[in-house]
Protein backbone atom coordinates (compact mmCIF):
# COMPACT_ATOMS: atom_id res chain seq x y z
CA UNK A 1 -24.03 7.45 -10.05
CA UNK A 2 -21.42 9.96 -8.88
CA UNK A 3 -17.72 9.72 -9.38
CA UNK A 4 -14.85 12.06 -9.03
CA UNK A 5 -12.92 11.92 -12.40
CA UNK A 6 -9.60 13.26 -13.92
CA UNK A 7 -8.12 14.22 -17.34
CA UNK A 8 -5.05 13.93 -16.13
CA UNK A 9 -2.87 16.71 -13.71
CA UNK A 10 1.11 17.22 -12.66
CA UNK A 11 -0.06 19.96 -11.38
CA UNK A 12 -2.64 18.72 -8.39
CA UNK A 13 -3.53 22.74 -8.06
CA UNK A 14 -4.04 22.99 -11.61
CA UNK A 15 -8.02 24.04 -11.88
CA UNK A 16 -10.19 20.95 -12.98
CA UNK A 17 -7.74 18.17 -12.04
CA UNK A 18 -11.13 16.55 -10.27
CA UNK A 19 -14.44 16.98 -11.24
CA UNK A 20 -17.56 15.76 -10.11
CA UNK A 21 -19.18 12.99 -12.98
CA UNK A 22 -22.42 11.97 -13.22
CA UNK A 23 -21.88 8.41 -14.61
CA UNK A 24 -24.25 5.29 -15.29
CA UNK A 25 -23.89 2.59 -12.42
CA UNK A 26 -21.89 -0.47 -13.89
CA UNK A 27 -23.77 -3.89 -14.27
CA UNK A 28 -22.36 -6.35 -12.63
CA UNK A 29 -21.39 -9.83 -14.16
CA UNK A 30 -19.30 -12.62 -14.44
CA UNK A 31 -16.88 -12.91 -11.31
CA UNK A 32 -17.43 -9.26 -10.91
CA UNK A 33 -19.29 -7.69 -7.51
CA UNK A 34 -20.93 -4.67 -7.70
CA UNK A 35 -19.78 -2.78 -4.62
CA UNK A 36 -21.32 0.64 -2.82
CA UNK A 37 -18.41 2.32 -1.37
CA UNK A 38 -18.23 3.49 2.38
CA UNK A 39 -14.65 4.78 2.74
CA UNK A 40 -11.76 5.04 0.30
CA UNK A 41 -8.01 5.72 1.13
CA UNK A 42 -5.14 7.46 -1.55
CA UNK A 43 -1.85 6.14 -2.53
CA UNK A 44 1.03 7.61 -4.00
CA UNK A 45 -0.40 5.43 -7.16
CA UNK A 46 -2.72 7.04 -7.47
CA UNK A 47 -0.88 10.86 -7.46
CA UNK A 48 1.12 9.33 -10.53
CA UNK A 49 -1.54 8.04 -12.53
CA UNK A 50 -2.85 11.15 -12.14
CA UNK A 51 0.04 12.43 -13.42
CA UNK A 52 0.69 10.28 -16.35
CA UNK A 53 2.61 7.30 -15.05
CA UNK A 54 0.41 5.13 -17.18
CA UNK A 55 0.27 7.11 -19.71
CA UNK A 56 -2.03 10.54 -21.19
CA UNK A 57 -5.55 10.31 -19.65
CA UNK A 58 -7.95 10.98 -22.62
CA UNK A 59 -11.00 10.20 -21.04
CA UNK A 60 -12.15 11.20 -17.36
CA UNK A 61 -10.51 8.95 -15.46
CA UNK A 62 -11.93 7.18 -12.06
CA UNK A 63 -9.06 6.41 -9.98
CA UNK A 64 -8.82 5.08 -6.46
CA UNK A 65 -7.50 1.32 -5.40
CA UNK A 66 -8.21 1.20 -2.06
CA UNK A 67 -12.08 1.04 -0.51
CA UNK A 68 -14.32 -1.08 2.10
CA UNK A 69 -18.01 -1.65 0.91
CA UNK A 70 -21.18 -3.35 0.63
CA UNK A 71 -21.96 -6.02 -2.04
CA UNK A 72 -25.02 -4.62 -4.01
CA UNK A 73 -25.31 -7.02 -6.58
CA UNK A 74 -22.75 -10.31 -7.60
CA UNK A 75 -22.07 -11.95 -11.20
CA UNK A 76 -22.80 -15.57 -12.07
CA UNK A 77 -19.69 -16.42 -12.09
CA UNK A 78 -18.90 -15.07 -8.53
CA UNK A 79 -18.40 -17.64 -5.62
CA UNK A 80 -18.25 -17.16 -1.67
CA UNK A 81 -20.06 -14.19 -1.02
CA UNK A 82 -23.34 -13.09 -0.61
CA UNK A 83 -25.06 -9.53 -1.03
CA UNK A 84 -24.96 -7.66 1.88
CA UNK A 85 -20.99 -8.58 2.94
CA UNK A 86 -18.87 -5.73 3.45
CA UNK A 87 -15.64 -6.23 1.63
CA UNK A 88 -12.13 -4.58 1.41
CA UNK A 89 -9.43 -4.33 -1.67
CA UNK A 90 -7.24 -2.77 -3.71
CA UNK A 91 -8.68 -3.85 -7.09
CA UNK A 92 -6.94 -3.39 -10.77
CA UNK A 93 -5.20 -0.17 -12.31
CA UNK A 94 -6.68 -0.84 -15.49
CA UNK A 95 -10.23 -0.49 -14.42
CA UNK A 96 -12.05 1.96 -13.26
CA UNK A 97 -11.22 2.77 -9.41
CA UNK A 98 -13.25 3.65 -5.87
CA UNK A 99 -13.63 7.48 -5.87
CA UNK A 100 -17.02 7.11 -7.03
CA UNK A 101 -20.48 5.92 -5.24
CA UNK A 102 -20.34 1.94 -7.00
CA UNK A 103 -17.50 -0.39 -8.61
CA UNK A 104 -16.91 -2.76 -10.27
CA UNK A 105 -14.61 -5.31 -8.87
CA UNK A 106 -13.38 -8.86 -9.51
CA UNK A 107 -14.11 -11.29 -6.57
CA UNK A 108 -11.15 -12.74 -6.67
CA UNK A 109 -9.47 -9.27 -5.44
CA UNK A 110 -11.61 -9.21 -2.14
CA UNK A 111 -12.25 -10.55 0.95
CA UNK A 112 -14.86 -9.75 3.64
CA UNK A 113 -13.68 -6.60 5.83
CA UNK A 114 -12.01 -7.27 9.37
CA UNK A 115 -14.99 -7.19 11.63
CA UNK A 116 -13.29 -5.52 14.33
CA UNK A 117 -12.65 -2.40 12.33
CA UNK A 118 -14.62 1.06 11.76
CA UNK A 119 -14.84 1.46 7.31
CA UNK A 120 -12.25 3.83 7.63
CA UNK A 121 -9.89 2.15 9.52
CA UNK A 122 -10.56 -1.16 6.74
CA UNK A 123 -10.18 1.26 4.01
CA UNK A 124 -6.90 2.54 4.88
CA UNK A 125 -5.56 -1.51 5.02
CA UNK A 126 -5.76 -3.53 1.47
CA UNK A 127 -2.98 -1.94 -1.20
CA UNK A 128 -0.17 -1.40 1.06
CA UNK A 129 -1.54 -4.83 3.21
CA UNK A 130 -1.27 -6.53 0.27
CA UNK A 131 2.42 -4.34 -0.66
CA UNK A 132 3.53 -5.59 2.40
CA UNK A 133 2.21 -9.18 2.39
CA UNK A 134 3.71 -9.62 -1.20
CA UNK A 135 7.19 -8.06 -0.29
CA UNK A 136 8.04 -9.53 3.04
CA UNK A 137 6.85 -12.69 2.38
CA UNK A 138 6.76 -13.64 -1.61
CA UNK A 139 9.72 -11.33 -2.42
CA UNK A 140 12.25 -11.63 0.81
CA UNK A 141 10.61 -14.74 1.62
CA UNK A 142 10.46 -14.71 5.44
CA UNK A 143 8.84 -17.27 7.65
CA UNK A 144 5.68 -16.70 8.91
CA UNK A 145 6.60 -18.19 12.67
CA UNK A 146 7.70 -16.06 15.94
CA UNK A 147 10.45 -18.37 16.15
CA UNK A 148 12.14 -17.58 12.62
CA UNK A 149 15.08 -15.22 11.58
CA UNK A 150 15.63 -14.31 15.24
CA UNK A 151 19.26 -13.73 14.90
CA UNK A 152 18.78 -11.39 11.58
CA UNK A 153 17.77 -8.00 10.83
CA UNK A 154 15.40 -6.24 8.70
CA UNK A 155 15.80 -2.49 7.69
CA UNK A 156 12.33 -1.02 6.72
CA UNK A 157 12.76 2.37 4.66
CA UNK A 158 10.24 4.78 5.20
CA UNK A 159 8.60 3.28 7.81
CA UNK A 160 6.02 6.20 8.83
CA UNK A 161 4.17 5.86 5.26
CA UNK A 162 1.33 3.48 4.36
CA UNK A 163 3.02 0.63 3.39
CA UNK A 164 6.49 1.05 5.88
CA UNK A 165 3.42 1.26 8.47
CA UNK A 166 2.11 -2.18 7.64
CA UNK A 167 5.23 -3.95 6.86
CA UNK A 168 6.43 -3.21 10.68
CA UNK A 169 3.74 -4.41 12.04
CA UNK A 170 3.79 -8.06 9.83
CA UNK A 171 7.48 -8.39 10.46
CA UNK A 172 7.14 -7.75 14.50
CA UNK A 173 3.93 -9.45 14.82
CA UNK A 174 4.55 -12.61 12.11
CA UNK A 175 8.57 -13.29 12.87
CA UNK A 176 10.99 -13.13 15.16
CA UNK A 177 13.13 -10.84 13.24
CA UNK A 178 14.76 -7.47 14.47
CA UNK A 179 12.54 -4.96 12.97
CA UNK A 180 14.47 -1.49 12.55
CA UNK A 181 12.69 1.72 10.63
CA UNK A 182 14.15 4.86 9.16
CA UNK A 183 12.08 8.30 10.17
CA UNK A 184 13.18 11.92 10.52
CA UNK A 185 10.79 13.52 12.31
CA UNK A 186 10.05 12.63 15.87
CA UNK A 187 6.12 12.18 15.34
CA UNK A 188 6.73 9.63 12.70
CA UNK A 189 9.49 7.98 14.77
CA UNK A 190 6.97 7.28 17.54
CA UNK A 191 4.71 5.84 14.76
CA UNK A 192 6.67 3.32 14.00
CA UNK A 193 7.52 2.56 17.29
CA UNK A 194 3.94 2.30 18.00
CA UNK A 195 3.89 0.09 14.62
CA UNK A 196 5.98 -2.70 15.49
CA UNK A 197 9.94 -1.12 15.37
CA UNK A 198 12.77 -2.36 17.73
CA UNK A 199 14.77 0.72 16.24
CA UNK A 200 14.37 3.69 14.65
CA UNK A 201 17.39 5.43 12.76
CA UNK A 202 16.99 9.05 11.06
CA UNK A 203 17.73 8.51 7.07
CA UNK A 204 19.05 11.49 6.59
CA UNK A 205 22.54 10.18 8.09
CA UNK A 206 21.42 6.24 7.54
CA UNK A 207 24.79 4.48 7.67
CA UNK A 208 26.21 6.60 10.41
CA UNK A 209 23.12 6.43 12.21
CA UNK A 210 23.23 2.52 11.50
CA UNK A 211 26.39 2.33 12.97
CA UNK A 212 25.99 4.26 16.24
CA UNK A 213 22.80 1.92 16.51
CA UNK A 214 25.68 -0.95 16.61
CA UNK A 215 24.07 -2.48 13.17
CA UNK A 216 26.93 -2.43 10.77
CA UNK A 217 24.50 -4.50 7.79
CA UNK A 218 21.32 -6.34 7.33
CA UNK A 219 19.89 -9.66 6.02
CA UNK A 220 16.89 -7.65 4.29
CA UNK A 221 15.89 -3.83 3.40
CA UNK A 222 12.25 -3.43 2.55
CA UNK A 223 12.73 0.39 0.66
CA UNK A 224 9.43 2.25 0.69
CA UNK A 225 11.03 4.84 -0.94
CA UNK A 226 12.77 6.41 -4.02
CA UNK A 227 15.72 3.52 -4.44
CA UNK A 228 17.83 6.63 -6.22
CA UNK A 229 17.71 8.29 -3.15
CA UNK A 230 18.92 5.27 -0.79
CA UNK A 231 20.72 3.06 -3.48
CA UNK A 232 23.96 3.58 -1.95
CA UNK A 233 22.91 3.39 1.63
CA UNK A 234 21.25 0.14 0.55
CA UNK A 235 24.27 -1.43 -1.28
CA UNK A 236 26.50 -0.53 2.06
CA UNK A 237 24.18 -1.94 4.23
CA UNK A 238 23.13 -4.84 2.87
CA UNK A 239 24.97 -8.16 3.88
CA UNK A 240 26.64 -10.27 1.81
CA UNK A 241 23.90 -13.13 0.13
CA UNK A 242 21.56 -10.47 1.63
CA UNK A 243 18.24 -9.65 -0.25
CA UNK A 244 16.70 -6.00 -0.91
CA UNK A 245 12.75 -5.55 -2.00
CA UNK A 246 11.35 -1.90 -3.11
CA UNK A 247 8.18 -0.77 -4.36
CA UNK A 248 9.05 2.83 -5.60
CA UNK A 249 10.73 3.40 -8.73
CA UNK A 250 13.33 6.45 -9.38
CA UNK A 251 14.52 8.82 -11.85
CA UNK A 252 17.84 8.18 -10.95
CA UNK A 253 20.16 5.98 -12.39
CA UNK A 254 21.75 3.09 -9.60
CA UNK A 255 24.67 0.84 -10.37
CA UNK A 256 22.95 -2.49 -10.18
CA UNK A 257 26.40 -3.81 -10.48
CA UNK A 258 27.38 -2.77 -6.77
CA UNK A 259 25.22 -5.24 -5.69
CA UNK A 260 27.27 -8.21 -7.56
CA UNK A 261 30.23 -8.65 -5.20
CA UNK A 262 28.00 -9.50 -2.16
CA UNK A 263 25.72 -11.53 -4.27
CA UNK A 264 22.66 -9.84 -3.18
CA UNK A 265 19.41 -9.95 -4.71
CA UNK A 266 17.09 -6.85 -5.58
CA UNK A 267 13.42 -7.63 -6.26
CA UNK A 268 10.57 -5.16 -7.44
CA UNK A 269 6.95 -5.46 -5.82
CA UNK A 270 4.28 -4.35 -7.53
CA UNK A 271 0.91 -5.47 -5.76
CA UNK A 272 -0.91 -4.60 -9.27
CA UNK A 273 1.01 -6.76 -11.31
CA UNK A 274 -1.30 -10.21 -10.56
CA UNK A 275 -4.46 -8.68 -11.47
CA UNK A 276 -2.28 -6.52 -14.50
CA UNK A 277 -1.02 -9.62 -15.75
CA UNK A 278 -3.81 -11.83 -15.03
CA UNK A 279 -1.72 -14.33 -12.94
CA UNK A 280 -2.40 -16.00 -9.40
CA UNK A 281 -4.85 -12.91 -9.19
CA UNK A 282 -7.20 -15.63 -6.42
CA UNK A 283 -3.84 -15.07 -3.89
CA UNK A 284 -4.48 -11.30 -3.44
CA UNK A 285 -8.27 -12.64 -2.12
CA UNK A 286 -6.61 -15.13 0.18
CA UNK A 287 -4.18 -12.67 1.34
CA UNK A 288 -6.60 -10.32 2.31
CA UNK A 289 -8.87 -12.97 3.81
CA UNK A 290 -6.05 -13.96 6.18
CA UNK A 291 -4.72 -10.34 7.25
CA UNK A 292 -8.41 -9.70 7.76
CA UNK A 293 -7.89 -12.70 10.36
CA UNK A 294 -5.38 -11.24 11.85
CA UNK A 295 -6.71 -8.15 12.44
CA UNK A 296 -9.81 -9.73 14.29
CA UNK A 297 -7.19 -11.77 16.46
CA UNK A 298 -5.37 -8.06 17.67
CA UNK A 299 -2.26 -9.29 15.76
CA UNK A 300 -2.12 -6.39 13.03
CA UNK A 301 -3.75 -3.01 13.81
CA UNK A 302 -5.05 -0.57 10.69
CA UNK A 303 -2.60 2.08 9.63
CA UNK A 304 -5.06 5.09 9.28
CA UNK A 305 -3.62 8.12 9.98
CA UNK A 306 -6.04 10.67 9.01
CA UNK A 307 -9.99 11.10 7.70
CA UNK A 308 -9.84 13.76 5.57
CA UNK A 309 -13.76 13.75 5.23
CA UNK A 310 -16.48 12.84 2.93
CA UNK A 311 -15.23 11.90 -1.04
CA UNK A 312 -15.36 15.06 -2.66
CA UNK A 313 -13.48 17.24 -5.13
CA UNK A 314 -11.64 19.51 -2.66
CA UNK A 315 -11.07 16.61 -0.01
CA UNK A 316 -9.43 14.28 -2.76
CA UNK A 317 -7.76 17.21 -3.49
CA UNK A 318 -6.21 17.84 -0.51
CA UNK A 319 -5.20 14.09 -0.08
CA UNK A 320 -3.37 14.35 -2.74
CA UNK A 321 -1.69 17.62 -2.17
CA UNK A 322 -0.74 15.62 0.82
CA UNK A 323 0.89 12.96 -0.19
CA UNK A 324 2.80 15.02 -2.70
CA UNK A 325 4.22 17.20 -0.03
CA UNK A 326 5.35 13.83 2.24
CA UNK A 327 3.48 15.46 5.28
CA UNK A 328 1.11 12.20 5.22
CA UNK A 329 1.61 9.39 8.20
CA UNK A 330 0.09 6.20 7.97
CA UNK A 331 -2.92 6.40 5.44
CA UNK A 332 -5.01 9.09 4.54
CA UNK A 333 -8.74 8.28 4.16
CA UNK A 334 -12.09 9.37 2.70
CA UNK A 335 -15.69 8.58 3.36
CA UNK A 336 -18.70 8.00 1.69
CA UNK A 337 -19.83 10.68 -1.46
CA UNK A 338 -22.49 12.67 0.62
């Protein structure tokens, strides 16, 4: 089969960061499905594994956790799907990803695709679906009922990216909370008013801005973003017994401490860490099985923003010269290997 690999890049322009493999097709068994991919979409994760996050590539590398496909083939083990289902998910940073023709992928990862949805507009859904899911509701523990957290606020950092595009829209569509997003440029501002925000504030300026909104603090800040680069924003916004969730690390060291005299809590999500650490890995399934629900219902919309074109060297390329540069909103997406 045919796979876009890596050695390993910083540089995304260096020459050979991707090259086209010709690879044999996995087998499939155990819980494992054997999936022909139809549309792929990038994530930052996959710009820093690229460029050593996880450590030196030493072998060509197939990355990609994010794809929509048909089952070819299903393990023994594998239970509640047939060949022939198209399924989404993000799948496991420790095996081989979806820039290639076929994968590999535990069954307990997937769930069939929203049938109301084009490929591309599935593929661009299950890591930050599942980023969102994980944060709102396992990390900040909101309610999943129109009638909850009315009188509280939620602060979404970064809302014009893939997963800040997602999390509006569960937050609007699955509470009653206020919803407010930070974006600087008008185009993404509309996105996320299109997403799901009541408000949007410019981060740039985030506590004034805050303030001439009439929000003085929050009861929860989902940060899609760099916590160095909002750490203090975050600690003055944040209300007292309040609760903070971000998905991006930093190079930058924050005073964890500032956070003591309000008693407010600061949780990581990591979407990868079930499968990673082999733990409740069958939730990520459900998850996706019930956002896949909602999407069919017109609760939750998909969060492409572009379709870069078929899965190729120069197009995964360009994604990822992309989302390097922060000129990507919503999720950027690639078809089929031609």
């Amino acid at each position: 089969m045919k796979a876009i690999t890596t050695r390993g890049a910083v540089d995304i322009q260096k020459p050979g960061a991707f090259e086209q493999s010709d690879i044999p097709r996995p087998e499939v068994q155990g819980r494992d499905a054997l999936v022909r991919i139809e549309a792929v979409s990038v994530n930052p994760v996959d710009t820093k594994v690229r460029a050593g996050a996880l450590g030196e590539l030493s072998e060509p590398t197939i990355l990609g956790w994010d794809a929509v496909g048909t089952i070819e083939a299903l393990g023994s083990d594998a239970e509640g799907f047939s060949v022939g289902d198209r399924v989404y998910y993000s799948g496991e940073v420790t095996r081989p990803g979806s820039n290639a023709q076929y994968q590999l992928i535990d069954s307990l990862l997937m769930a069939r695709a929203p049938q109301s949805l084009e490929v591309e507009e599935s593929a661009a859904l299950p890591l930050t679906a599942l980023t969102a899911w994980e944060g709102l509701f396992d990390k900040l523990r909101l309610t999943r009922d129109t009638g909850a957290h009315g009188e509280q606020t939620l602060l979404v950092i970064n809302g014009a990216g893939g997963a800040g595009s997602i999390a509006l829209q569960m937050a609007r569509q699955l509470t009653g909370i206020r919803v407010i997003a930070t974006a600087s440029r008008e185009h993404s501002a509309q996105w996320c008013r299109d997403m799901g925000a009541h408000d949007v504030v410019n981060h740039h300026d985030l506590v004034k801005e805050m303030e001439n909104l009439g929000v003085a603090q929050v009861d929860y800040i989902f940060n899609c973003h760099d916590i160095g680069v909002h750490w203090d924003n975050m600690v003055a916004l944040i209300k007292p017994l309040g609760e903070i969730v971000a998905i991006a690390e930093t190079h930058k060291t924050v005073d964890l401490n500032a956070l003591q005299p309000k008693a407010a809590s600061f949780h990581w999500e990591f979407m990868f860490a079930r499968p990673l650490h082999d733990i409740q890995r069958h939730l990520q399934g459900r998850a996706l099985a019930t956002i896949a629900g909602l999407i069919d219902e017109g609760r939750l919309r998909s969060t492409l923003g572009e379709i870069i074109g078929p899965l190729s060297v120069d197009n995964l390329t360009r994604a990822h010269r992309l989302l390097e540069e922060g000129h990507a909103t919503g999720k950027l997406v690639l078809t089929a290997m031609e």
